[in-house]
PDB file of N, CA and C in Angstrom:
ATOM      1  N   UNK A   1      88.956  58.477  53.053  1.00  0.00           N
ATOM      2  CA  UNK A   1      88.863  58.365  51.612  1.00  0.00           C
ATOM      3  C   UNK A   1      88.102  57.099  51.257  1.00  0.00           C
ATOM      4  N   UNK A   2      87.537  57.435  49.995  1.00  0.00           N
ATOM      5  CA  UNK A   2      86.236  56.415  49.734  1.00  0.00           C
ATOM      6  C   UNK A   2      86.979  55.924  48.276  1.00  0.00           C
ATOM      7  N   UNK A   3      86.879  54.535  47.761  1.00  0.00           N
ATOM      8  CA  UNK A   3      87.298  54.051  45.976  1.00  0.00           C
ATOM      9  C   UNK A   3      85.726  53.381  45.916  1.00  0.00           C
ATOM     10  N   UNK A   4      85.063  54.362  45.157  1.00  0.00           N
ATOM     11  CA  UNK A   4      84.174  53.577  44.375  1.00  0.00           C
ATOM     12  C   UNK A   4      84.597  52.732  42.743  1.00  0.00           C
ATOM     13  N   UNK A   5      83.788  51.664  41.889  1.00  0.00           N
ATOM     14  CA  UNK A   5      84.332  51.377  41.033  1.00  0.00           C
ATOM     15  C   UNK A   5      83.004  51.391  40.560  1.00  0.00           C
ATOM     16  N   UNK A   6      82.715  51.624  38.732  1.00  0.00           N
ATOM     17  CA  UNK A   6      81.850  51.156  38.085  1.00  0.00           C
ATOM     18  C   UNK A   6      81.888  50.643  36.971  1.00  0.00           C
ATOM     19  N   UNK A   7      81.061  49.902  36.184  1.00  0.00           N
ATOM     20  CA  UNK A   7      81.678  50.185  34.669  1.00  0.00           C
ATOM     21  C   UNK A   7      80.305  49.575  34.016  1.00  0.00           C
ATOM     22  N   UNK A   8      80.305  50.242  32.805  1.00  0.00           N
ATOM     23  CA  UNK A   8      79.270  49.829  32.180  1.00  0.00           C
ATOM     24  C   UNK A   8      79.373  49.836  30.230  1.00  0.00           C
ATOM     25  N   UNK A   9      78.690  48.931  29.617  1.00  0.00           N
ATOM     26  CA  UNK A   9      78.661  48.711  28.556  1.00  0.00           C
ATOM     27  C   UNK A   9      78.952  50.071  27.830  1.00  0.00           C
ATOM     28  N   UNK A  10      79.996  50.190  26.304  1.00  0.00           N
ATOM     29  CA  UNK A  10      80.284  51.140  25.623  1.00  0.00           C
ATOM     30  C   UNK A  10      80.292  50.979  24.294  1.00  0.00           C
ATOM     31  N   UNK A  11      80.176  51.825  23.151  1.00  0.00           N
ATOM     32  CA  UNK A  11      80.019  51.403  21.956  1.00  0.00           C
ATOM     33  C   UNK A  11      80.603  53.101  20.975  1.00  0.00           C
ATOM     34  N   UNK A  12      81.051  53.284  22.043  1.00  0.00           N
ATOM     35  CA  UNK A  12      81.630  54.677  21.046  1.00  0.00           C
ATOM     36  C   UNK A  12      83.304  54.558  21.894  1.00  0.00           C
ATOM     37  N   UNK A  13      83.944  55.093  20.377  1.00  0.00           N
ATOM     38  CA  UNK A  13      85.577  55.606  21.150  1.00  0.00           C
ATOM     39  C   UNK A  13      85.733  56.711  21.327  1.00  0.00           C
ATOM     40  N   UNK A  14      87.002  56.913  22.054  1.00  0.00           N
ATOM     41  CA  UNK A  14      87.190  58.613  22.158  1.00  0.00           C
ATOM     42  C   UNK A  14      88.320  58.664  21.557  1.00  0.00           C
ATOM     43  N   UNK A  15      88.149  59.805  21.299  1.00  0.00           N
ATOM     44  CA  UNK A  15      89.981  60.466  20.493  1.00  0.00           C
ATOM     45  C   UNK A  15      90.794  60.955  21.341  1.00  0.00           C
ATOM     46  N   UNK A  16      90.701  60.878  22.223  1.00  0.00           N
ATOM     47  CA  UNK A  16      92.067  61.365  22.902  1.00  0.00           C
ATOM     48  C   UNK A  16      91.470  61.708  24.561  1.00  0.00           C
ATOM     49  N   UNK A  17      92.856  61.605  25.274  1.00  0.00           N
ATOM     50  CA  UNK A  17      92.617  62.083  27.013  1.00  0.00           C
ATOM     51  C   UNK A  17      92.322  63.703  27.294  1.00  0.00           C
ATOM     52  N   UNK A  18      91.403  63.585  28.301  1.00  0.00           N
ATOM     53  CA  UNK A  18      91.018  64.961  28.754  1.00  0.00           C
ATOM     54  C   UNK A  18      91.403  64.887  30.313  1.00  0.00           C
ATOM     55  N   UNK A  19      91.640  66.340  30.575  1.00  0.00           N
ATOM     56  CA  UNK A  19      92.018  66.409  32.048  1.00  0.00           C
ATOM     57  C   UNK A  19      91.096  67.774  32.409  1.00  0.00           C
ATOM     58  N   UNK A  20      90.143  67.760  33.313  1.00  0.00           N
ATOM     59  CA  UNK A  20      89.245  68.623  33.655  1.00  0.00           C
ATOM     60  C   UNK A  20      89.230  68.855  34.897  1.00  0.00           C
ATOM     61  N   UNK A  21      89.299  70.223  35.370  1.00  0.00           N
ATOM     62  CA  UNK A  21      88.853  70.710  37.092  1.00  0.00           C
ATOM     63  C   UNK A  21      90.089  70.571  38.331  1.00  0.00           C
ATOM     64  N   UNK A  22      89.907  70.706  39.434  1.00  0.00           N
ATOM     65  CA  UNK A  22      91.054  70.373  39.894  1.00  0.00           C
ATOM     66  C   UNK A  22      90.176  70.078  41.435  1.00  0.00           C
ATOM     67  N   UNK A  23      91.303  69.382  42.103  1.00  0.00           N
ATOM     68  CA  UNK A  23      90.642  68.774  43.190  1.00  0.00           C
ATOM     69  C   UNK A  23      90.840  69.928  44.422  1.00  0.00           C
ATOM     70  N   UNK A  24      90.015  70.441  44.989  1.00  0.00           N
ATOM     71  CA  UNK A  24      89.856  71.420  46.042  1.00  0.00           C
ATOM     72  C   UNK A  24      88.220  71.390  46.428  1.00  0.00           C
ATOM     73  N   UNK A  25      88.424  72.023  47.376  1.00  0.00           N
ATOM     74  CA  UNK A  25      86.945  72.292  48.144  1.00  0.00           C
ATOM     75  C   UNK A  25      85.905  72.564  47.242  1.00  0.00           C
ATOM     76  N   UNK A  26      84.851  71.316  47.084  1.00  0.00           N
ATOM     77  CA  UNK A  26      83.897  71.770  46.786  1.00  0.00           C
ATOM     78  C   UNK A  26      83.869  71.512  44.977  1.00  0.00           C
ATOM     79  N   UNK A  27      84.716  70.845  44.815  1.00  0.00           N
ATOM     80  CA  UNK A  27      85.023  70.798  43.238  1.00  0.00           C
ATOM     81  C   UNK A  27      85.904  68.590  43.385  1.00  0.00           C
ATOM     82  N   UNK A  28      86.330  68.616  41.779  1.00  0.00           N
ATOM     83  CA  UNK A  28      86.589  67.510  41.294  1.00  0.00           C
ATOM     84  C   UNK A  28      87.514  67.614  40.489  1.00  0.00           C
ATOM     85  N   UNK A  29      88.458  66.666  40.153  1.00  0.00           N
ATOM     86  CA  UNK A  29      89.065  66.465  38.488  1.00  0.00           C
ATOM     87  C   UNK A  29      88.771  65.604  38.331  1.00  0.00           C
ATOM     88  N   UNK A  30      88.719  65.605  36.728  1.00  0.00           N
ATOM     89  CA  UNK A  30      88.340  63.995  36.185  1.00  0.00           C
ATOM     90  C   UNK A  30      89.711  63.522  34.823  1.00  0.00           C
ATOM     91  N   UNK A  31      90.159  62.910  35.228  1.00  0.00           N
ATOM     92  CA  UNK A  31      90.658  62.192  33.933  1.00  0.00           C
ATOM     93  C   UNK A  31      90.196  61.318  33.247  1.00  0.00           C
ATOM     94  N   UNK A  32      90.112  60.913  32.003  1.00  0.00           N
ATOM     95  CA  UNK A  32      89.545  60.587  30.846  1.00  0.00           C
ATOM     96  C   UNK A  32      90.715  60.315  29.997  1.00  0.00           C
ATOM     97  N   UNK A  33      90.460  58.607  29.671  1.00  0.00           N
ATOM     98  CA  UNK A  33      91.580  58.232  28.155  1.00  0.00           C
ATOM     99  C   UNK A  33      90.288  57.067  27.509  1.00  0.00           C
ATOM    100  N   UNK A  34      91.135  56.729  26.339  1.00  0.00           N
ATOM    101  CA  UNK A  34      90.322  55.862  26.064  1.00  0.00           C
ATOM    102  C   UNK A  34      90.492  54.386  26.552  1.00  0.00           C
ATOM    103  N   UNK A  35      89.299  53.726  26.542  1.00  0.00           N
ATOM    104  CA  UNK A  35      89.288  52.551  27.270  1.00  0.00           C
ATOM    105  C   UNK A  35      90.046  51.130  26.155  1.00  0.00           C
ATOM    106  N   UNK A  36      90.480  50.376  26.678  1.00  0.00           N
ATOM    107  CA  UNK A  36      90.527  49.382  25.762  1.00  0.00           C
ATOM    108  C   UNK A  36      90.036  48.377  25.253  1.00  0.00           C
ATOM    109  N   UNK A  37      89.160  48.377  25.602  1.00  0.00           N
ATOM    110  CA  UNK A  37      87.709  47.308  25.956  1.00  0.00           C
ATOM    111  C   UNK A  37      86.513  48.105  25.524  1.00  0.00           C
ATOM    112  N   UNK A  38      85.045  47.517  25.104  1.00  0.00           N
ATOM    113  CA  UNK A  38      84.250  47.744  24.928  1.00  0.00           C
ATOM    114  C   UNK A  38      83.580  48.612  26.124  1.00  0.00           C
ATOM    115  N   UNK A  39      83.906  49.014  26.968  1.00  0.00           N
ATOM    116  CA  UNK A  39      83.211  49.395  28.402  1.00  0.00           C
ATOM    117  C   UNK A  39      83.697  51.315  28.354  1.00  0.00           C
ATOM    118  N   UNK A  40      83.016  51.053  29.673  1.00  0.00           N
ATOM    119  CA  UNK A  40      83.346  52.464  30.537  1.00  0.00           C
ATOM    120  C   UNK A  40      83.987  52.012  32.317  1.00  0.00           C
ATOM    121  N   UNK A  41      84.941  52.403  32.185  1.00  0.00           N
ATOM    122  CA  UNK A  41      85.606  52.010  33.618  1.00  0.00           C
ATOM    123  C   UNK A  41      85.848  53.311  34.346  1.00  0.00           C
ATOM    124  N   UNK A  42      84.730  53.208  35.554  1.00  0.00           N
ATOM    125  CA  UNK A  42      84.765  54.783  36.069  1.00  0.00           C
ATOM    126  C   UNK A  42      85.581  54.056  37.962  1.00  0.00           C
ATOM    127  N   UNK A  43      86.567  54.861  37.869  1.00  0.00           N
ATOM    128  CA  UNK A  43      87.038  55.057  39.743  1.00  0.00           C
ATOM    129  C   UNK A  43      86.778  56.325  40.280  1.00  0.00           C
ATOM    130  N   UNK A  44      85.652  56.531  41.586  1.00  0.00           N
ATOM    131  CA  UNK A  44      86.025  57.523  42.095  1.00  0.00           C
ATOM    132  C   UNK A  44      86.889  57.458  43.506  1.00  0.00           C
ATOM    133  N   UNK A  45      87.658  58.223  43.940  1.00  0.00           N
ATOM    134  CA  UNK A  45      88.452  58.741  44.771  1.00  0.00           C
ATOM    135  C   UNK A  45      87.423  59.636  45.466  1.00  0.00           C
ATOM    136  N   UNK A  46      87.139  59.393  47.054  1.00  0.00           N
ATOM    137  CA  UNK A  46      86.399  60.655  47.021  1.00  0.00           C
ATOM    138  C   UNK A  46      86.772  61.025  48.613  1.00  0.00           C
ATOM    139  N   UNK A  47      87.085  62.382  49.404  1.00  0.00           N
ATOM    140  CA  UNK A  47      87.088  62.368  50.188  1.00  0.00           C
ATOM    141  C   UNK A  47      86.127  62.250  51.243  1.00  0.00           C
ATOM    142  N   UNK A  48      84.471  62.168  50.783  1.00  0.00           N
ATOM    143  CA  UNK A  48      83.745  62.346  51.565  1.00  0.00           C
ATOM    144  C   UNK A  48      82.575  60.726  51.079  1.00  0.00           C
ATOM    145  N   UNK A  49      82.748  60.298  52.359  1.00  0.00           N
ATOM    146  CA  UNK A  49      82.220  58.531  52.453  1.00  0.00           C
ATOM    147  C   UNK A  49      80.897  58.708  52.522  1.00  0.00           C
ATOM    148  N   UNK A  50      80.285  57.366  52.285  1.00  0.00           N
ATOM    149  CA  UNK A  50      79.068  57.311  52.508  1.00  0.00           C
ATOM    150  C   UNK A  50      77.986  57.890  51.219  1.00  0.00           C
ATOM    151  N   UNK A  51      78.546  58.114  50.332  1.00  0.00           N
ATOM    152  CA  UNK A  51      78.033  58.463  48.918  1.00  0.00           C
ATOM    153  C   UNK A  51      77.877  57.560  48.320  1.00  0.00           C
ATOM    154  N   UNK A  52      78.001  56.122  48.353  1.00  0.00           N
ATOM    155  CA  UNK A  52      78.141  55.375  46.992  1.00  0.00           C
ATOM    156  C   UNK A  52      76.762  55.459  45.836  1.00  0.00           C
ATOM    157  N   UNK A  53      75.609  55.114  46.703  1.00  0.00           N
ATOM    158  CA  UNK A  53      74.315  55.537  46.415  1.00  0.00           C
ATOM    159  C   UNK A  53      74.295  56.338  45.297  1.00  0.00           C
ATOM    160  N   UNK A  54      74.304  57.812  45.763  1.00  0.00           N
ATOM    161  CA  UNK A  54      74.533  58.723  45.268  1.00  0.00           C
ATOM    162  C   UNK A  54      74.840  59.056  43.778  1.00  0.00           C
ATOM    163  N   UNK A  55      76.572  58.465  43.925  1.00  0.00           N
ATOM    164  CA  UNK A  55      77.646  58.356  43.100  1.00  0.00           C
ATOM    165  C   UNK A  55      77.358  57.858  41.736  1.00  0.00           C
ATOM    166  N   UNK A  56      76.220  56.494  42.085  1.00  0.00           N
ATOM    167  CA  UNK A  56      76.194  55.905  41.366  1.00  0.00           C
ATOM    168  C   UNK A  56      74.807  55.824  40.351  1.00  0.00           C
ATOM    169  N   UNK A  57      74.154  56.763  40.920  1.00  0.00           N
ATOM    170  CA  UNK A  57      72.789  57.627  39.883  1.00  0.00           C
ATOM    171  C   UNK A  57      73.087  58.405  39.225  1.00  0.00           C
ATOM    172  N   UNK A  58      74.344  59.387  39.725  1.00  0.00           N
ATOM    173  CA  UNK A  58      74.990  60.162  38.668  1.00  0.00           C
ATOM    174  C   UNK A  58      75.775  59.640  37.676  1.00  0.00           C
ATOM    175  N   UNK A  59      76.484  58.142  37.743  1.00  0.00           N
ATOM    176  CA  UNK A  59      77.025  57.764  36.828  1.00  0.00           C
ATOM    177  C   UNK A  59      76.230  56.333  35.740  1.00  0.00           C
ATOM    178  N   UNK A  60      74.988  56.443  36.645  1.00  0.00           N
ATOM    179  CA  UNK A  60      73.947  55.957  35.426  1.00  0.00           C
ATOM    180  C   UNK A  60      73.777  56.526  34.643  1.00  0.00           C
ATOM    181  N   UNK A  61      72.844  58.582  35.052  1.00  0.00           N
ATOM    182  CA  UNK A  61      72.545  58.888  34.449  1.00  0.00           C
ATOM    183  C   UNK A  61      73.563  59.280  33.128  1.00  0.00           C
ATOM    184  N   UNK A  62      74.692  59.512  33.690  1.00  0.00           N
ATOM    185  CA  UNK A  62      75.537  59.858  32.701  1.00  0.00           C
ATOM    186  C   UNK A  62      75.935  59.222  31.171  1.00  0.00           C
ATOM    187  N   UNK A  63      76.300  57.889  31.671  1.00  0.00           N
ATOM    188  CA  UNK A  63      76.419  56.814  31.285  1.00  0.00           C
ATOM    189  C   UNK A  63      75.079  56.470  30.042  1.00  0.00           C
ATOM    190  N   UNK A  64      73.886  56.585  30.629  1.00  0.00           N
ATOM    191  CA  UNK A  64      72.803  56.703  30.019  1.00  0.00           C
ATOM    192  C   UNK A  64      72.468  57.473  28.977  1.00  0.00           C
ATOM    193  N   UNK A  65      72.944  58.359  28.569  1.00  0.00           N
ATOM    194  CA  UNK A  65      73.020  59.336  27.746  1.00  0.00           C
ATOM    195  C   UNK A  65      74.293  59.425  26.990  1.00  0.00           C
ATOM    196  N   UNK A  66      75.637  58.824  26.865  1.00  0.00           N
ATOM    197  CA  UNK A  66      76.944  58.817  26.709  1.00  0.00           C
ATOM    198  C   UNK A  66      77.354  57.427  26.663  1.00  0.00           C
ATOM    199  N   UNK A  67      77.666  56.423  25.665  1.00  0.00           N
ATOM    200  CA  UNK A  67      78.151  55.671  25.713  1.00  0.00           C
ATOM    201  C   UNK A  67      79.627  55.744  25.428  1.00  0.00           C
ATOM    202  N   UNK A  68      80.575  55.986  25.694  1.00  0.00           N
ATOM    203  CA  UNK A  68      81.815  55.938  25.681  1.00  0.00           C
ATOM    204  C   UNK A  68      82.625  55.206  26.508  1.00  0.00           C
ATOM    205  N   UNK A  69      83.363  54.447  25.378  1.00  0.00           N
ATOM    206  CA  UNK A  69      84.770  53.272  25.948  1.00  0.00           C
ATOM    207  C   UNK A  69      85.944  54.075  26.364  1.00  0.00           C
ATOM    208  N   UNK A  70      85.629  54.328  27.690  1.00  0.00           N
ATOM    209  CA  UNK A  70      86.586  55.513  28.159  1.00  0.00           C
ATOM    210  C   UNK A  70      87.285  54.931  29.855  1.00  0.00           C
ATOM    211  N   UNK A  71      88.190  55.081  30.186  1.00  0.00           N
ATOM    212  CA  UNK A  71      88.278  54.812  31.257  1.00  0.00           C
ATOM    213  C   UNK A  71      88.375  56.116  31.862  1.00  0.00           C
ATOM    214  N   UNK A  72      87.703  56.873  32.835  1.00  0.00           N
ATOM    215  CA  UNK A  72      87.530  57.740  34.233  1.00  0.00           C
ATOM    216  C   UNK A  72      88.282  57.397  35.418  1.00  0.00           C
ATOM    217  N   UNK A  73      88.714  58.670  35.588  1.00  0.00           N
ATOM    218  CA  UNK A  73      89.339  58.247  37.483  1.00  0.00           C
ATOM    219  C   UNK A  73      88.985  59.877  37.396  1.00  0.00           C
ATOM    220  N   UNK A  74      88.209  59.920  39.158  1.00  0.00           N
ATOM    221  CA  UNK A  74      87.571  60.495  39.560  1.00  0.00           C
ATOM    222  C   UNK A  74      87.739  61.550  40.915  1.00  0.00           C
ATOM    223  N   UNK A  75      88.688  62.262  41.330  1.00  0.00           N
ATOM    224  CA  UNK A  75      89.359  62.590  42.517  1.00  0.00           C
ATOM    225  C   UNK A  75      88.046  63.665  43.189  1.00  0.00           C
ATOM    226  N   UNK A  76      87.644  63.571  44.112  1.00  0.00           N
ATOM    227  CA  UNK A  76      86.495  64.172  44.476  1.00  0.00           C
ATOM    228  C   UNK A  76      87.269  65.178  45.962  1.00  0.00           C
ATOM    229  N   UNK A  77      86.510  66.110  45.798  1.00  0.00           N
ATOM    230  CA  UNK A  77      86.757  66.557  47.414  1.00  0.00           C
ATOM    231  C   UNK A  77      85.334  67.686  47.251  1.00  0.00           C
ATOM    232  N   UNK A  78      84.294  66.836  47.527  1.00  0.00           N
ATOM    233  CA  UNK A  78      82.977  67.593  48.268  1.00  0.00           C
ATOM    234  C   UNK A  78      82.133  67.874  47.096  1.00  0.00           C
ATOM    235  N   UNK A  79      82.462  67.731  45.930  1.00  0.00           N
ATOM    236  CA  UNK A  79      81.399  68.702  45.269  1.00  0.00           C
ATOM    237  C   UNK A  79      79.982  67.793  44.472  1.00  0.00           C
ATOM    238  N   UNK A  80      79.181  68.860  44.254  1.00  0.00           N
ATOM    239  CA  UNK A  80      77.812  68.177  43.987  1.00  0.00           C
ATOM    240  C   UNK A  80      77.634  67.885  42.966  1.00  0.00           C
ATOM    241  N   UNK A  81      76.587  66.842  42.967  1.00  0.00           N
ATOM    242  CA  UNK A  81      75.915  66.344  41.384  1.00  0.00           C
ATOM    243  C   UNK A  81      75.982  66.973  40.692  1.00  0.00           C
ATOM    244  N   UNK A  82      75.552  68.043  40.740  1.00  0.00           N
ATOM    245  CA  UNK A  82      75.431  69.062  39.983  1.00  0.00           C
ATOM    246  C   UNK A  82      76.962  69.322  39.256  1.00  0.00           C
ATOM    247  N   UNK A  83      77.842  69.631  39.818  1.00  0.00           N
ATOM    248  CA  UNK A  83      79.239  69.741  39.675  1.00  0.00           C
ATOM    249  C   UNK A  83      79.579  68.732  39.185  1.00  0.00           C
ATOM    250  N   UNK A  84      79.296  67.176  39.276  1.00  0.00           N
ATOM    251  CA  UNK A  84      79.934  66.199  39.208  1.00  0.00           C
ATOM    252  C   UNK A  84      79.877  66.240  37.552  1.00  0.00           C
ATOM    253  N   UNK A  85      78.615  66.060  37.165  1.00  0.00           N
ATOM    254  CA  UNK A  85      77.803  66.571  35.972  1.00  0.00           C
ATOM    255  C   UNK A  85      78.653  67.413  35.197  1.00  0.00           C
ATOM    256  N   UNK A  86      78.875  68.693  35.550  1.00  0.00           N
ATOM    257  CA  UNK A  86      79.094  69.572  34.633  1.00  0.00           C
ATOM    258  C   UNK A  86      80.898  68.954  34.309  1.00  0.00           C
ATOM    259  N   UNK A  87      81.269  68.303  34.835  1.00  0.00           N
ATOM    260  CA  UNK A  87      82.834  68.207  34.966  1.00  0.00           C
ATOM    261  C   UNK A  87      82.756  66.885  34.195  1.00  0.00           C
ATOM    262  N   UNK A  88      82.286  66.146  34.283  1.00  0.00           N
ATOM    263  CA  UNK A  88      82.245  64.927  32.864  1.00  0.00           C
ATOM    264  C   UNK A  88      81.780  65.832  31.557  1.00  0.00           C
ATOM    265  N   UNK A  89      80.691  66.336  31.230  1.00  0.00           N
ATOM    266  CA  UNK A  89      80.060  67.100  30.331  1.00  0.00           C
ATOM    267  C   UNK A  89      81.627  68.068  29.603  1.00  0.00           C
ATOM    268  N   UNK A  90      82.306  68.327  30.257  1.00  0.00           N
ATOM    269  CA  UNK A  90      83.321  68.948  29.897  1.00  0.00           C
ATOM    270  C   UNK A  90      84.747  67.942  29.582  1.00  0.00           C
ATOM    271  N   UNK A  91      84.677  67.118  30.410  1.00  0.00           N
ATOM    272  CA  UNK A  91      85.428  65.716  30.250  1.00  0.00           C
ATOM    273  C   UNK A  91      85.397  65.832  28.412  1.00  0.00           C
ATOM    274  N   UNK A  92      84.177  65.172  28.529  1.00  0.00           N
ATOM    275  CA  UNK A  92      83.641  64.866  26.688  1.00  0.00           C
ATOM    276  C   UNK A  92      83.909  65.609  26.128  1.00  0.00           C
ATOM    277  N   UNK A  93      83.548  66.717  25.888  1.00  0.00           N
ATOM    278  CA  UNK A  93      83.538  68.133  25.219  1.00  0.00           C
ATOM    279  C   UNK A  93      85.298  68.210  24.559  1.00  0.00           C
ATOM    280  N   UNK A  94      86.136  67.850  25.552  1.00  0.00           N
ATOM    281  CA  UNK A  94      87.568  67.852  25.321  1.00  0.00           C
ATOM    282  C   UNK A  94      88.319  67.027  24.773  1.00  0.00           C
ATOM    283  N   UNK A  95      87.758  65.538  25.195  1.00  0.00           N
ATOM    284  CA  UNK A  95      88.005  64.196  24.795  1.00  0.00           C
ATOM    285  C   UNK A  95      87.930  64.038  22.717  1.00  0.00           C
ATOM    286  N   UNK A  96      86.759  65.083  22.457  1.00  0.00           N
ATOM    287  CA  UNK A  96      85.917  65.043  21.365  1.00  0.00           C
ATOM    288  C   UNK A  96      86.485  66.115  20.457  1.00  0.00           C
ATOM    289  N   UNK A  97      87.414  66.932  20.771  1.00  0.00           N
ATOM    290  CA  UNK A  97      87.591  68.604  20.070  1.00  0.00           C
ATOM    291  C   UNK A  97      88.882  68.109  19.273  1.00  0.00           C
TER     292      UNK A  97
END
């Protein structure tokens, strides 16, 4: 098991916690509350090492497009950018409804 940490500047709040996906092969959950601080505080949990790289272009790009004072924790077991992506995108979507 891998703990990545990130965090980056925020300027929007959220309304409330989201709980998205579930952790199994090939997939993720993400939890989502709001942050208390001006930031974004992302942890991933991940079972598969050697990603940080990776990890952490997807949570630029994200980040980049989404400013939200949110804190993330991130339970990973295998799944792709692509996936990683669609499972924040839905994070928000819920956080926001």
């Amino acid at each position: 098991m891998e703990r990545l940490h990130f965090e980056y500047p925020a300027s929007q709040p959220i309304k409330q916690r989201a709980h998205v996906g579930v952790v199994g092969s090939g997939d993720l959950e993400v939890l989502l509350e709001p942050s208390s601080d001006q930031k974004a505080h992302v942890t991933v949990i991940t079972s598969v090492g050697g990603f940080g790289k990776t990890w952490k272009l997807v949570m630029d790009r994200f980040f980049s497009r989404y400013q939200y004072a949110a804190s993330l924790e991130i339970h990973d077991f295998g799944a792709t950018p692509g996936a990683v992506a669609l499972r924040l995108e839905q994070a928000v979507e819920r956080c926001q409804a």
